[in-house]
Every structure is written in structure tokens, then in C-alpha cells.
C-alpha atoms as a PDB file:
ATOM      1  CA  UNK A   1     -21.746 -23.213   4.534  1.00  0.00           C
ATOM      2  CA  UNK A   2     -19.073 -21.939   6.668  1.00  0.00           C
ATOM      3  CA  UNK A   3     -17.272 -18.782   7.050  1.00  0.00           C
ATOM      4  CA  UNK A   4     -14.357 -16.492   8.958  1.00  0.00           C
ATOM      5  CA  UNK A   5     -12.238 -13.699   8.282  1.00  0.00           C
ATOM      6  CA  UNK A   6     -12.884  -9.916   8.921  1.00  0.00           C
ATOM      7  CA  UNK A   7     -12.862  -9.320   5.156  1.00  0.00           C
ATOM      8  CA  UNK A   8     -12.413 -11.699   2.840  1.00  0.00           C
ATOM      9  CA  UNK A   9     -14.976 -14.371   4.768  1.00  0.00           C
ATOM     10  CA  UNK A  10     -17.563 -11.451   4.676  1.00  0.00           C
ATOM     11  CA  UNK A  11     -16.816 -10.323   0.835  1.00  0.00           C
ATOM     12  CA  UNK A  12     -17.544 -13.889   0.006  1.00  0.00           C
ATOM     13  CA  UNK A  13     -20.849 -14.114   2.584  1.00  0.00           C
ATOM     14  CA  UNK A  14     -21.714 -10.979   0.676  1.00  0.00           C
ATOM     15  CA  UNK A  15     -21.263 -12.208  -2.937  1.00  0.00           C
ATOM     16  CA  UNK A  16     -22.523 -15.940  -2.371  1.00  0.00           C
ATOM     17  CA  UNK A  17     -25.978 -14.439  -0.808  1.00  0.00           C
ATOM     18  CA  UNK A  18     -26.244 -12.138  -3.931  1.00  0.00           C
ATOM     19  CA  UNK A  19     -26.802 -15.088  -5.926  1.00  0.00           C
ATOM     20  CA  UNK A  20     -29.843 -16.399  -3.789  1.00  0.00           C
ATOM     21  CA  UNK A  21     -28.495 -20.148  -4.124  1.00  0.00           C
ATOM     22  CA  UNK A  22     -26.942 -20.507  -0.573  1.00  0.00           C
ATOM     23  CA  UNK A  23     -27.834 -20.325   2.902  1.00  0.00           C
ATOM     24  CA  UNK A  24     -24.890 -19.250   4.712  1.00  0.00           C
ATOM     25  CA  UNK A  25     -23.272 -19.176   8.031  1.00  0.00           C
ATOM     26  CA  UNK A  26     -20.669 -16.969   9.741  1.00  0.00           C
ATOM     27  CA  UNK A  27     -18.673 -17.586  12.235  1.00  0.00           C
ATOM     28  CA  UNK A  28     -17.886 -14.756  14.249  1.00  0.00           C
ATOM     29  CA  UNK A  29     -16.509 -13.996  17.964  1.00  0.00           C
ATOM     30  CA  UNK A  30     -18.845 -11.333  18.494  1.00  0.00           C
ATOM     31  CA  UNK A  31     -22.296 -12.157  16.893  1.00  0.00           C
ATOM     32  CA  UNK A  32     -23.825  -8.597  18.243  1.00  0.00           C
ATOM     33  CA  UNK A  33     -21.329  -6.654  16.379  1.00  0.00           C
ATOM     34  CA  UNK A  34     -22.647  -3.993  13.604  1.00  0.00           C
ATOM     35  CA  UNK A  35     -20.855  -6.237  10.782  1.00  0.00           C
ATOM     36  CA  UNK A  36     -22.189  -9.207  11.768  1.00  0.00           C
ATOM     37  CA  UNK A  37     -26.022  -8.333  12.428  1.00  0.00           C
ATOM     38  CA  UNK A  38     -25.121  -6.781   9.083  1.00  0.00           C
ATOM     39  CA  UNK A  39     -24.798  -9.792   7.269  1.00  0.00           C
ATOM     40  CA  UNK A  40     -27.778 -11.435   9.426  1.00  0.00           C
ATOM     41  CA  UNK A  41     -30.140  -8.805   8.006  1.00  0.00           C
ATOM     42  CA  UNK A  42     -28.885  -9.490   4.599  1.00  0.00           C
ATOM     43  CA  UNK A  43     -30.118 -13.489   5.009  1.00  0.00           C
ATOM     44  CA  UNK A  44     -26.912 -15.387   6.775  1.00  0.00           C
ATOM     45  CA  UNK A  45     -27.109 -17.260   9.842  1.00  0.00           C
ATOM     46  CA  UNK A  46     -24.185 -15.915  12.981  1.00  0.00           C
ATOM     47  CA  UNK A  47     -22.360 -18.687  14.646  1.00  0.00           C
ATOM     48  CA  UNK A  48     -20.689 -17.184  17.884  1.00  0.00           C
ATOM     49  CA  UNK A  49     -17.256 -19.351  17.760  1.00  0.00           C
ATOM     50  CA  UNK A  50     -13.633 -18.926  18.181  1.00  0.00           C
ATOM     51  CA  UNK A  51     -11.223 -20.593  15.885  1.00  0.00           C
ATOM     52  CA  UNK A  52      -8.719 -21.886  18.689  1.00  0.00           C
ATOM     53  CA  UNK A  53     -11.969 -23.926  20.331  1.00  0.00           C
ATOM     54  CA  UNK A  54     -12.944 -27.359  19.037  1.00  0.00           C
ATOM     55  CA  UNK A  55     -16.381 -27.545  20.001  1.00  0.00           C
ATOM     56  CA  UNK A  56     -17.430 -24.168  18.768  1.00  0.00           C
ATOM     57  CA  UNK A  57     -15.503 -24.777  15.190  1.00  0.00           C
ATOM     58  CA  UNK A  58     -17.551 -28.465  15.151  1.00  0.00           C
ATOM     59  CA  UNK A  59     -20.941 -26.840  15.637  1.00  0.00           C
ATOM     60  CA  UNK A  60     -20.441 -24.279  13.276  1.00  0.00           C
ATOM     61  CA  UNK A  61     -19.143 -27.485  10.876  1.00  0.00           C
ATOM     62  CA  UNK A  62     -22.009 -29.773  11.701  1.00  0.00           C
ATOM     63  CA  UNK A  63     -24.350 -29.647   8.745  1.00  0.00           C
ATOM     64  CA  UNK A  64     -22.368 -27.820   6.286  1.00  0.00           C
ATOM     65  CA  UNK A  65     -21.633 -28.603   2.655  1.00  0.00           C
ATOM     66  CA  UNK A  66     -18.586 -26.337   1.944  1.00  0.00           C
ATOM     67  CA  UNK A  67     -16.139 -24.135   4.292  1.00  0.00           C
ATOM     68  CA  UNK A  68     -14.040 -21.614   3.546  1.00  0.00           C
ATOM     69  CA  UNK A  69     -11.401 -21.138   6.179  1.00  0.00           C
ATOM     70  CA  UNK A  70      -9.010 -17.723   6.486  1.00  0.00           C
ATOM     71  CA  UNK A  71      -7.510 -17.844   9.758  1.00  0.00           C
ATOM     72  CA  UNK A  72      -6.072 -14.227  11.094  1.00  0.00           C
ATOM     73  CA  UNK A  73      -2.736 -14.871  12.479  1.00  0.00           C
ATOM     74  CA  UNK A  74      -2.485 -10.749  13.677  1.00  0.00           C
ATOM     75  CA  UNK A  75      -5.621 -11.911  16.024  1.00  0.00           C
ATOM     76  CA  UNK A  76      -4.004 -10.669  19.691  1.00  0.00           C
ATOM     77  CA  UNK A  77      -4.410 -14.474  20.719  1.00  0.00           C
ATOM     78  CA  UNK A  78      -1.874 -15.864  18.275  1.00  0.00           C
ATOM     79  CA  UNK A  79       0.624 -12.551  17.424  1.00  0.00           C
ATOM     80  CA  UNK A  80       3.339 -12.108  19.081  1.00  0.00           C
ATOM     81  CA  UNK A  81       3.245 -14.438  21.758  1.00  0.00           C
ATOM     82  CA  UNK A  82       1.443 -17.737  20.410  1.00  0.00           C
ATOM     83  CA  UNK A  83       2.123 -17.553  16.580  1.00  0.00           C
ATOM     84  CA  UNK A  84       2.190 -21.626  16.659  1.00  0.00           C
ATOM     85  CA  UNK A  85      -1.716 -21.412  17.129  1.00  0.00           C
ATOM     86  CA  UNK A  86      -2.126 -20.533  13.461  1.00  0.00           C
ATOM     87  CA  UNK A  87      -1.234 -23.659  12.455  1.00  0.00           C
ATOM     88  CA  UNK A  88      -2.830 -25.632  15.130  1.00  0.00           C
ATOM     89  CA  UNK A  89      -5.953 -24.255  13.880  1.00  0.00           C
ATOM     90  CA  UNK A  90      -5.972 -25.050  10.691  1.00  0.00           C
ATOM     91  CA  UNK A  91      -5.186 -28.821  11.671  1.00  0.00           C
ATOM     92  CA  UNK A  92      -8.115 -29.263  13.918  1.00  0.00           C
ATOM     93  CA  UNK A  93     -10.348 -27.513  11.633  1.00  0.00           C
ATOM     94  CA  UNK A  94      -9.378 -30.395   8.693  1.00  0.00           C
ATOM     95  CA  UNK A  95      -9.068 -32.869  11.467  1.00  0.00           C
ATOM     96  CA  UNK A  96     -13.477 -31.922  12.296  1.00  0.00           C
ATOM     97  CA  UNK A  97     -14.150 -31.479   8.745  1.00  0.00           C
ATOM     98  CA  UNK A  98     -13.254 -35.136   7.991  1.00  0.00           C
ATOM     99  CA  UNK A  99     -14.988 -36.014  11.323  1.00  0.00           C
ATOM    100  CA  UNK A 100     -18.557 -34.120  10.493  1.00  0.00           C
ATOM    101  CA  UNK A 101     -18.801 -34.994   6.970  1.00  0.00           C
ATOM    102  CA  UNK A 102     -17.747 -31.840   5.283  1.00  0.00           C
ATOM    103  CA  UNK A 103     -18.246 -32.178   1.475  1.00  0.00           C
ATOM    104  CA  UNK A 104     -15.937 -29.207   0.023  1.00  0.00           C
ATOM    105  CA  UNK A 105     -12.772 -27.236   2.325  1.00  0.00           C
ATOM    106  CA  UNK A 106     -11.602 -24.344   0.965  1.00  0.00           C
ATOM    107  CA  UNK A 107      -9.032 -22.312   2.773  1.00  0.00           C
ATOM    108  CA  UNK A 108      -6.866 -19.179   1.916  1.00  0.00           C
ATOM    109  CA  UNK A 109      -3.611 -19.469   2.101  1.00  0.00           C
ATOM    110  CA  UNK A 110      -0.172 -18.188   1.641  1.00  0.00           C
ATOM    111  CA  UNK A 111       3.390 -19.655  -0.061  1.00  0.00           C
ATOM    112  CA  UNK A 112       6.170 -20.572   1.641  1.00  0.00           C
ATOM    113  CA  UNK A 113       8.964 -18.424   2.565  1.00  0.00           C
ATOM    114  CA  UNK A 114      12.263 -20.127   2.498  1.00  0.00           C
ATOM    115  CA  UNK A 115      15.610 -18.947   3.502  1.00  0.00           C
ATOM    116  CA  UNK A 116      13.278 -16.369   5.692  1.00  0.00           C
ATOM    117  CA  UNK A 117      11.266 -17.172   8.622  1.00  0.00           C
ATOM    118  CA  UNK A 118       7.507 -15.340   7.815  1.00  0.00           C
ATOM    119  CA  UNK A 119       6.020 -17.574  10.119  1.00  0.00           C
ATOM    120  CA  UNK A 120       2.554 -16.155   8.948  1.00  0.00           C
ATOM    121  CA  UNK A 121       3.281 -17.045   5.652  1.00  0.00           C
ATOM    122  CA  UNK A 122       4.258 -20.973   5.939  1.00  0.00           C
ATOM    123  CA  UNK A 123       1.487 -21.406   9.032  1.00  0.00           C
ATOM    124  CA  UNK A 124      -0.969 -20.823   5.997  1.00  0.00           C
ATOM    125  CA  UNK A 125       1.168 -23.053   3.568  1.00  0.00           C
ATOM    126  CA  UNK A 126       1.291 -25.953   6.208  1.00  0.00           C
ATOM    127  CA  UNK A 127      -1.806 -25.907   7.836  1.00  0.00           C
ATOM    128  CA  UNK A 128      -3.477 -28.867   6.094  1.00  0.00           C
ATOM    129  CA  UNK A 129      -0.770 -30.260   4.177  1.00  0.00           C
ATOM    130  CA  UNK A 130      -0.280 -33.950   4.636  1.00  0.00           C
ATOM    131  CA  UNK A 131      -3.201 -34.020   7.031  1.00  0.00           C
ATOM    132  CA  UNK A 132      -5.486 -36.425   5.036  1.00  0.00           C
ATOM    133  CA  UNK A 133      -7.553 -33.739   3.500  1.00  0.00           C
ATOM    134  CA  UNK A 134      -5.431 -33.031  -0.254  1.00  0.00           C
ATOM    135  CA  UNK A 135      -8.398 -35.149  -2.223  1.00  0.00           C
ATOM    136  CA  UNK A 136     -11.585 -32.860  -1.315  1.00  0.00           C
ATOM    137  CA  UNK A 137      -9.600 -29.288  -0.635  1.00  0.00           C
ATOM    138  CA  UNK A 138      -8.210 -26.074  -2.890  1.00  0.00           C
ATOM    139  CA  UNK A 139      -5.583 -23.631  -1.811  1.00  0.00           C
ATOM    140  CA  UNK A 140      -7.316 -20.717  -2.279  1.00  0.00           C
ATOM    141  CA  UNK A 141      -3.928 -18.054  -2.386  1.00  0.00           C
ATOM    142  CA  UNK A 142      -4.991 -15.136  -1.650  1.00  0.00           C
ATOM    143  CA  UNK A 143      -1.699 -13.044  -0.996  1.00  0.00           C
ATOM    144  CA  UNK A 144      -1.429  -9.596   0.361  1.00  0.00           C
ATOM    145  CA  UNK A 145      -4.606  -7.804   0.781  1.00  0.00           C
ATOM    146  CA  UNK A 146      -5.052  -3.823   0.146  1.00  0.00           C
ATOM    147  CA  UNK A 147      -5.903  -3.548   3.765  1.00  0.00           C
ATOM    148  CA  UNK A 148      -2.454  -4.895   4.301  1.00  0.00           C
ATOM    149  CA  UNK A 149      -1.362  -1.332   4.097  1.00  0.00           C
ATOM    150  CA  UNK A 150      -3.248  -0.067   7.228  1.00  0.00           C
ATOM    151  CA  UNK A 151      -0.201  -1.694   9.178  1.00  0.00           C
ATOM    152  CA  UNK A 152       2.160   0.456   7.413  1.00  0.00           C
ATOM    153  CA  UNK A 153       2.243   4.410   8.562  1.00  0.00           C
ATOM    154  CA  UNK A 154       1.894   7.279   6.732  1.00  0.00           C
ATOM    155  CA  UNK A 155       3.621  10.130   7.732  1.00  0.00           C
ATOM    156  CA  UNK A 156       2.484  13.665   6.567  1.00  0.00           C
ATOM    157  CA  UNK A 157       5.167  16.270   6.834  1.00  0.00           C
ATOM    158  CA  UNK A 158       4.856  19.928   7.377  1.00  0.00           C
ATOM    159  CA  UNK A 159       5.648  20.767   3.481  1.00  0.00           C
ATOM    160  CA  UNK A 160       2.318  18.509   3.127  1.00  0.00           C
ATOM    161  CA  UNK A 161       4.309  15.933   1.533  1.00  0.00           C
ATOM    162  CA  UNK A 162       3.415  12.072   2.706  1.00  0.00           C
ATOM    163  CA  UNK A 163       5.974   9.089   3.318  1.00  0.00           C
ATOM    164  CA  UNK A 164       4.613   5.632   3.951  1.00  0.00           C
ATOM    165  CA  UNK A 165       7.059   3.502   5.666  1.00  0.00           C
ATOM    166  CA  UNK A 166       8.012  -0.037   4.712  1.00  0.00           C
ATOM    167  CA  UNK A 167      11.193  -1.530   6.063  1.00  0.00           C
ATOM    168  CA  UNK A 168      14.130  -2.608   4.214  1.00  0.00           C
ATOM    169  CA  UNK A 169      12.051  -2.418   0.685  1.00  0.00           C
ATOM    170  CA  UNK A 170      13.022  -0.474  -2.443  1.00  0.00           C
ATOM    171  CA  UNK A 171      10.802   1.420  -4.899  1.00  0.00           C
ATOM    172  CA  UNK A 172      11.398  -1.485  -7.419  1.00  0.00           C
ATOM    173  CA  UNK A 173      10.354  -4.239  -4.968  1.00  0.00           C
ATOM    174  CA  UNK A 174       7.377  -5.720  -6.794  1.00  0.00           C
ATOM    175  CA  UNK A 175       4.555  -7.643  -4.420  1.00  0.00           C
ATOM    176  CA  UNK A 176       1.102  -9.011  -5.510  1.00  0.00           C
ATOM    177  CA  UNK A 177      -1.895  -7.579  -3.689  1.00  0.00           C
ATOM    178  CA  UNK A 178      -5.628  -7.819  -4.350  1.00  0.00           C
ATOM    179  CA  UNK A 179      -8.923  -6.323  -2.549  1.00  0.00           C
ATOM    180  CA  UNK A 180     -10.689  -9.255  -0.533  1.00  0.00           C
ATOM    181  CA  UNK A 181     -13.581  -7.481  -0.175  1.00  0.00           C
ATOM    182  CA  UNK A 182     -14.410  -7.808  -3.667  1.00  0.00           C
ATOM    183  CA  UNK A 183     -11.971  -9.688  -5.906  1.00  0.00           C
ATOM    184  CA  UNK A 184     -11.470 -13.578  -4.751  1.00  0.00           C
ATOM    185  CA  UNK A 185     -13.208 -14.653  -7.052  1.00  0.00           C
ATOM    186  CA  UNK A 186     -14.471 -17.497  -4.627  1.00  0.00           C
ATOM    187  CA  UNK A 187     -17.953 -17.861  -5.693  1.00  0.00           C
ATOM    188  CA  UNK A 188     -17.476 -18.787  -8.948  1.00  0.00           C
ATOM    189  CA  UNK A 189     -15.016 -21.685  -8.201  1.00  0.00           C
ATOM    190  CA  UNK A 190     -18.028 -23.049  -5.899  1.00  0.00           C
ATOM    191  CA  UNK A 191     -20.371 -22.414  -8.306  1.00  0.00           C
ATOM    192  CA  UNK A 192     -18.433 -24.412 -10.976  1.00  0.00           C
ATOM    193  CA  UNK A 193     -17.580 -26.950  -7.776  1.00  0.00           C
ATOM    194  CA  UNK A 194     -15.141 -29.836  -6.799  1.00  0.00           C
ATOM    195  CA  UNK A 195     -15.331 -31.578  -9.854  1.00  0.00           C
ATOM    196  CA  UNK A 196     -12.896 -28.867 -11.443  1.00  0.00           C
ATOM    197  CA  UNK A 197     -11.246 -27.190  -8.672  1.00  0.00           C
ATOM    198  CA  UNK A 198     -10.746 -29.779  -6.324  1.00  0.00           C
ATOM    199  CA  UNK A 199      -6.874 -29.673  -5.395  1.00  0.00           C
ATOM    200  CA  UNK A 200      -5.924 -26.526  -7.278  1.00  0.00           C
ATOM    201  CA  UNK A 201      -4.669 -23.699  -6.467  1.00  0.00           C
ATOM    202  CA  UNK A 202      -6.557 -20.095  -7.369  1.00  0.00           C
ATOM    203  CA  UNK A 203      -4.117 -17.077  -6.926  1.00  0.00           C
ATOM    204  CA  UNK A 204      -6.225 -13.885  -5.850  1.00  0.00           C
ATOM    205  CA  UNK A 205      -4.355 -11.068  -7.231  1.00  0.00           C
ATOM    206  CA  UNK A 206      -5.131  -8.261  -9.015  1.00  0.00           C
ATOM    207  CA  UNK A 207      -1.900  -7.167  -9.886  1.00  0.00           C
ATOM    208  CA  UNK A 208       1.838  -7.207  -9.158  1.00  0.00           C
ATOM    209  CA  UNK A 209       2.945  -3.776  -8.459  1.00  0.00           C
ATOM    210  CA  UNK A 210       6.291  -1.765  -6.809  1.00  0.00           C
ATOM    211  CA  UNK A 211       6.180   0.276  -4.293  1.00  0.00           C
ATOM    212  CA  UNK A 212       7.531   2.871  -6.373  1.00  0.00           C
ATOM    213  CA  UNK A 213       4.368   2.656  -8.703  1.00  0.00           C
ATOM    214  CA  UNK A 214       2.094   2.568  -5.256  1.00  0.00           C
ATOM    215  CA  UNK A 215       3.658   6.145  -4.342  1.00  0.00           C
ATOM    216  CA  UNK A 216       2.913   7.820  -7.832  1.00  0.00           C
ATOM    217  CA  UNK A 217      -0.901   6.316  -7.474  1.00  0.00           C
ATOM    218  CA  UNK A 218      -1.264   7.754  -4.312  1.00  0.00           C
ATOM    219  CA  UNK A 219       0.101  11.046  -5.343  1.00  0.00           C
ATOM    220  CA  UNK A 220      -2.042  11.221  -8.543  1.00  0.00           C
ATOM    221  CA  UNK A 221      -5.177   9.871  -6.426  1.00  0.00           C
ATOM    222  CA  UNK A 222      -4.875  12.434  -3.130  1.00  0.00           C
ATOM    223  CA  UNK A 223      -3.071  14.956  -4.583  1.00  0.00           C
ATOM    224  CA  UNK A 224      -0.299  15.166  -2.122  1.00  0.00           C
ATOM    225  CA  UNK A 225       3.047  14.202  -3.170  1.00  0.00           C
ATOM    226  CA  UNK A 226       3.900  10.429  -1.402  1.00  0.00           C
ATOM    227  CA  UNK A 227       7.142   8.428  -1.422  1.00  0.00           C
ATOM    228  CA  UNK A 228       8.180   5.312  -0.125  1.00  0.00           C
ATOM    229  CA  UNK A 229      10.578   5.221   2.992  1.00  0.00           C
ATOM    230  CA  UNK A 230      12.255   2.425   4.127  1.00  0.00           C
ATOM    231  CA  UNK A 231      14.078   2.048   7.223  1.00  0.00           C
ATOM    232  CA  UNK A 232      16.708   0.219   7.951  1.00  0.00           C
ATOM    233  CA  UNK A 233      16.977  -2.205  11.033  1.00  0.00           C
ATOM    234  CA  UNK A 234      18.110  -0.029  13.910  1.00  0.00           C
ATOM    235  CA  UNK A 235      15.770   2.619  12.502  1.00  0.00           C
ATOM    236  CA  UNK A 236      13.131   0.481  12.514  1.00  0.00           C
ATOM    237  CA  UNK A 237      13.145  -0.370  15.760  1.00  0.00           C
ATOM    238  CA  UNK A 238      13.623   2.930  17.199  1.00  0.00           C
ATOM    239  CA  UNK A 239      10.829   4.973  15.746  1.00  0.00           C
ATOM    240  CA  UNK A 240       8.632   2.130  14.566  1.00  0.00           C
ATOM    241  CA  UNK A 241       9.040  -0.526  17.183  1.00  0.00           C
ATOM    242  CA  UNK A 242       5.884  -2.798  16.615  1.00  0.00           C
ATOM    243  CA  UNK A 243       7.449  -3.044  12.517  1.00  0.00           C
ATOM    244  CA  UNK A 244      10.353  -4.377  14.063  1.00  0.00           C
ATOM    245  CA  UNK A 245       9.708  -7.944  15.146  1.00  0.00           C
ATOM    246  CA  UNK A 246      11.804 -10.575  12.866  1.00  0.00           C
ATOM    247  CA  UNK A 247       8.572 -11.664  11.532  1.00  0.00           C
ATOM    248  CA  UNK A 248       7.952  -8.198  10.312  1.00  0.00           C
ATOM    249  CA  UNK A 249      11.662  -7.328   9.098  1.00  0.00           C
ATOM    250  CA  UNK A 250      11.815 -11.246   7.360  1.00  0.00           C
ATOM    251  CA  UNK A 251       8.820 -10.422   5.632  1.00  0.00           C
ATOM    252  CA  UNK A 252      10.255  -6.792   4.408  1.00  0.00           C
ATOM    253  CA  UNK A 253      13.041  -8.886   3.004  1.00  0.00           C
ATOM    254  CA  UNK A 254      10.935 -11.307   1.665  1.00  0.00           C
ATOM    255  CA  UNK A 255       9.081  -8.922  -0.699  1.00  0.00           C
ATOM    256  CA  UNK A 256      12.814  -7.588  -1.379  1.00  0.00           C
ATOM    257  CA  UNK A 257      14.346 -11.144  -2.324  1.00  0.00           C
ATOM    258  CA  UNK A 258      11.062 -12.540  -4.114  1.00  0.00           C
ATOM    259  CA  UNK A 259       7.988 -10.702  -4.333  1.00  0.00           C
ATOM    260  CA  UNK A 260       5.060 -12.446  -2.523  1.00  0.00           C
ATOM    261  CA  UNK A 261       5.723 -15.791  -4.830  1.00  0.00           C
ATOM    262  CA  UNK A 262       9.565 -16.654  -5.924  1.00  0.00           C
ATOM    263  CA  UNK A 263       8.502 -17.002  -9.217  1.00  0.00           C
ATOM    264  CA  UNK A 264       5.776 -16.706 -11.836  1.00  0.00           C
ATOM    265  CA  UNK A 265       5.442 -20.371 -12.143  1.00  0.00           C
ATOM    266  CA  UNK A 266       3.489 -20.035  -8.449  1.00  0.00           C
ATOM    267  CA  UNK A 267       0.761 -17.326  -9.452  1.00  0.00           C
ATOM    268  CA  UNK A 268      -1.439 -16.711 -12.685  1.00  0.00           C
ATOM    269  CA  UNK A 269      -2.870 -13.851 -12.841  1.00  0.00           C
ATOM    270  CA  UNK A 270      -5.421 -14.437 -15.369  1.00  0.00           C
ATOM    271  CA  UNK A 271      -7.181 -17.272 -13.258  1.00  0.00           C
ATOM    272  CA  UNK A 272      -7.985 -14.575 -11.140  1.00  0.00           C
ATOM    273  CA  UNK A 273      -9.609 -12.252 -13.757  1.00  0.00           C
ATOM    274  CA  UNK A 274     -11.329 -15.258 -15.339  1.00  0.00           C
ATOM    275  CA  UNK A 275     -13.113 -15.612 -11.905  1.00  0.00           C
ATOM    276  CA  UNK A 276     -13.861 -12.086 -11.522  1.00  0.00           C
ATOM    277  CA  UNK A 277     -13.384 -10.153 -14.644  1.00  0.00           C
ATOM    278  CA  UNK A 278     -13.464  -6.782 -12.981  1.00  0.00           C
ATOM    279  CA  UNK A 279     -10.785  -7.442 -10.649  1.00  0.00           C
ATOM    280  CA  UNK A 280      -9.922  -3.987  -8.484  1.00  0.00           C
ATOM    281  CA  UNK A 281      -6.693  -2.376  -9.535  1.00  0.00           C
ATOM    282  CA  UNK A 282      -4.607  -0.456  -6.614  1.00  0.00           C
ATOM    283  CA  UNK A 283      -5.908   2.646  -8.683  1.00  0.00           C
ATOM    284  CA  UNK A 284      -9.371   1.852  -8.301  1.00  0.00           C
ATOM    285  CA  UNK A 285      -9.454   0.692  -4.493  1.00  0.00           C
ATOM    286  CA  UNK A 286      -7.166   4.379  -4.003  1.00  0.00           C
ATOM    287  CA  UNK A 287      -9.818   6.227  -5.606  1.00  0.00           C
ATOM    288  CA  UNK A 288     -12.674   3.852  -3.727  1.00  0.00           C
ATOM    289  CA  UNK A 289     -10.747   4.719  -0.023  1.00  0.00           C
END
């Protein structure tokens, strides 16, 4: 088995070793780093390899039963200057797993994002469509994680009040958002395998929430009174510059226009709490952090 992603590829590594069922590799860029001799002392095998190479992605394939594929599209090789990469990735890593044999791809992904241009949104939703792989593959939609928010700042102001800043949002704008560390419910679906989850798609959400409600948690949880601000445009880009690319201001209005999904047709919540019953609330990772 195959795995990447800084959180969610080492929340399922984590979960899928618990079970003593698996032997598991990770593919990492930096096989010496704390994390990843982490997860070597705990029984998985470390794959140096970096996603934009074909020969490392193929040796880390070669062998393997199942992969689950997150690719980062805020890695400093694809955002700002190279965000076609993304997408590139994901093709040649269908294109090898057809070539070695793979049994099972899984990948995380994201929905598309029309009328707005979130290019790390659609990369996801593209990445193996129509690429020959749609009979032995899930979308495994995993939408915004909690760590999502370490983007965002938080300003603390000298009456000890916080703000955390989210362009062009409102306290009513409603997103999904789940903790990949411990909620995507992942092992299960291999557990129960292909046979019923091949071509479906398994939202990873623990909840849709406002930002409005995300400011009262935080108050109730640290104490400190927080509220949502949300720049405009010109304000953006003046005292938050690296907020204000278009892909960062389309994905503000996004959230604004539709939420992470357009509509509840595209998510079910209670797939995701089927998989993992004790799904994390925003509460709960607040009080956790």
C-alpha cells in the first residue's frame, strides 16, 4: 500500500497499522524527517519520492495492492507559479497505476468550482477523470480540512479581543470541514473493499458550519472574545498580500456563493459518520488544539 499527504496520508498510515492487517508504505520527500521515522517505528515502510517524478511514484507503486493519493497543491513546487502540476500529477500517477498492476486507487479529492476559477479545487476534480481509471477508483472528497485555518491569521488586539481574517466571507457563509488526522473514515471503506465502494464517492466531513458559529466556538473554547473579519479586495491585498491571489479571493467567494459543494445533493454527511462514528466536531478539535 501506498501513501502521501502531510496529514491525511499519515492519519490513514496511522489507523490502517492499528488494525495489524496491512503492511504499509509512505511516500515521503524527506524519509529522515521526525514524522516519517515516526511512522517507520510504528511498522510502515518510507519510500523517499516526489510526486512530480515518474520513476520515484512507479517504485513506490510497484508491488502495491491499494493507493491512496492526496496531492498538496500549496507544495512551493506547484503554488503560485506551476499550479498546472497538480493535475499533471494526478494523471501520471493513474497513467503508472494501470501500468504496474495496481488493484484499488483511491484519491482525495475536491468538487468543481464553476463560474469561479479555484484552480485547486477542479485540479483535484479532474485529475483522473476520463483517464481510463473510473472502473477500479473512488473519489474520496475530503473537503476543507481543520488545518485549513492555519492559512488564515488571527489577529489579537490590545483589548485582548481576537479577529481571524477571511476575505470577502460573511458570518452566515456555511463551509464543510473535517479533521484528516482522524476522521476520513478511509480504513473502513478498504476494509469493506472494491466490491462496494468501487466508483463512489465518500464525503469526509464532519460538519457544515458558518463562520459566525466558528467565532462563538473559539470564544467559548479560549476564552477570548473572536470575530470574523473579512476584507474586502483592496484591503486584502494591502495588509494581507499572500490572501490576495485570485485563487485565494475566488475561493473566498466560492464559500460565499456555495459552500464547499453547491448543493446537498453532492455531500452526505452521514456516510461519513457511518465510517467513523465519532467523527471530530470543530468543538472538539478547538478544545484538542
Amino acid at each position: 500500500m501506498f501513501f502521501e499527504s502531510k496529514y491525511t496520508g499519515g492519519s490513514v498510515i496511522n489507523a490502517l497499522l492499528a488494525t495489524g492487517k496491512y503492511r504499509v508504505r509512505s511516500l515521503t520527500l524527506n524519509p529522515e524527517s521526525d514524522k516519517a521515522k515516526a511512522l517507520v517505528a510504528k511498522g510502515a515502510e518510507a519510500f523517499k519520492a516526489n510526486l512530480s517524478n515518474r520513476e520515484d511514484v512507479k517504485n513506490a507503486l510497484n508491488g502495491a495492492d491499494i493507493a491512496f493519493i492526496v496531492t498538496n497543491f500549496f507544495d512551493l513546487s506547484i503554488f503560485p507559479d506551476n499550479m498546472a502540476e497538480e493535475e499533471r500529477q494526478g494523471k501520471m500517477i493513474a497513467d503508472i497505476a494501470k501500468e504496474v498492476g495496481l488493484n484499488w486507487l483511491l484519491y482525495s479529492s475536491l468538487p468543481d468550482t464553476p463560474d469561479y476559477k479555484v484552480i485547486h479545487f477542479y485540479n483535484k476534480k479532474y485529475q483522473f477523470i476520463n483517464f481510463g481509471y473510473s472502473e477500479r477508483h473512488i473519489y474520496l472528497h475530503e473537503f476543507l480540512c481543520y488545518e485549513f485555518w492555519y492559512i488564515f491569521p488571527v489577529i489579537t488586539k490590545e483589548d485582548e479581543t481576537s479577529e481571524f481574517v477571511v476575505p470577502l466571507v460573511n458570518k452566515n457563509t456555511t463551509i464543510e470541514i473535517v479533521d484528516p488526522e482522524t476522521d476520513t473514515g478511509i480504513t473502513k471503506v478498504i476494509e469493506e473493499g472494491p466490491e462496494k465502494w468501487n466508483g463512489k464517492k465518500v464525503p469526509a466531513v464532519s460538519e457544515s458550519i458558518s463562520f459566525g458559529k466558528i467565532a462563538k466556538i473559539l470564544t467559548k473554547v479560549t476564552g477570548r472574545q473572536f470575530k470574523l473579519r473579512s476584507p474586502g479586495c483592496e484591503e486584502t491585498e494591502r495588509e494581507f498580500p499572500y490572501l490576495a491571489s485570485e485563487e485565494m479571493l475566488d475561493m473566498s467567494c466560492w464559500f460565499n456563493s456555495y459552500r464547499v459543494v453547491r448543493s446537498d445533493k453532492e455531500i452526505d454527511i452521514s456516510i461519513t459518520k457511518i465510517l467513523h462514528p465519532y467523527v471530530t466536531t470543530f468543538e472538539q478539535y478547538a478544545y484538542k488544539k
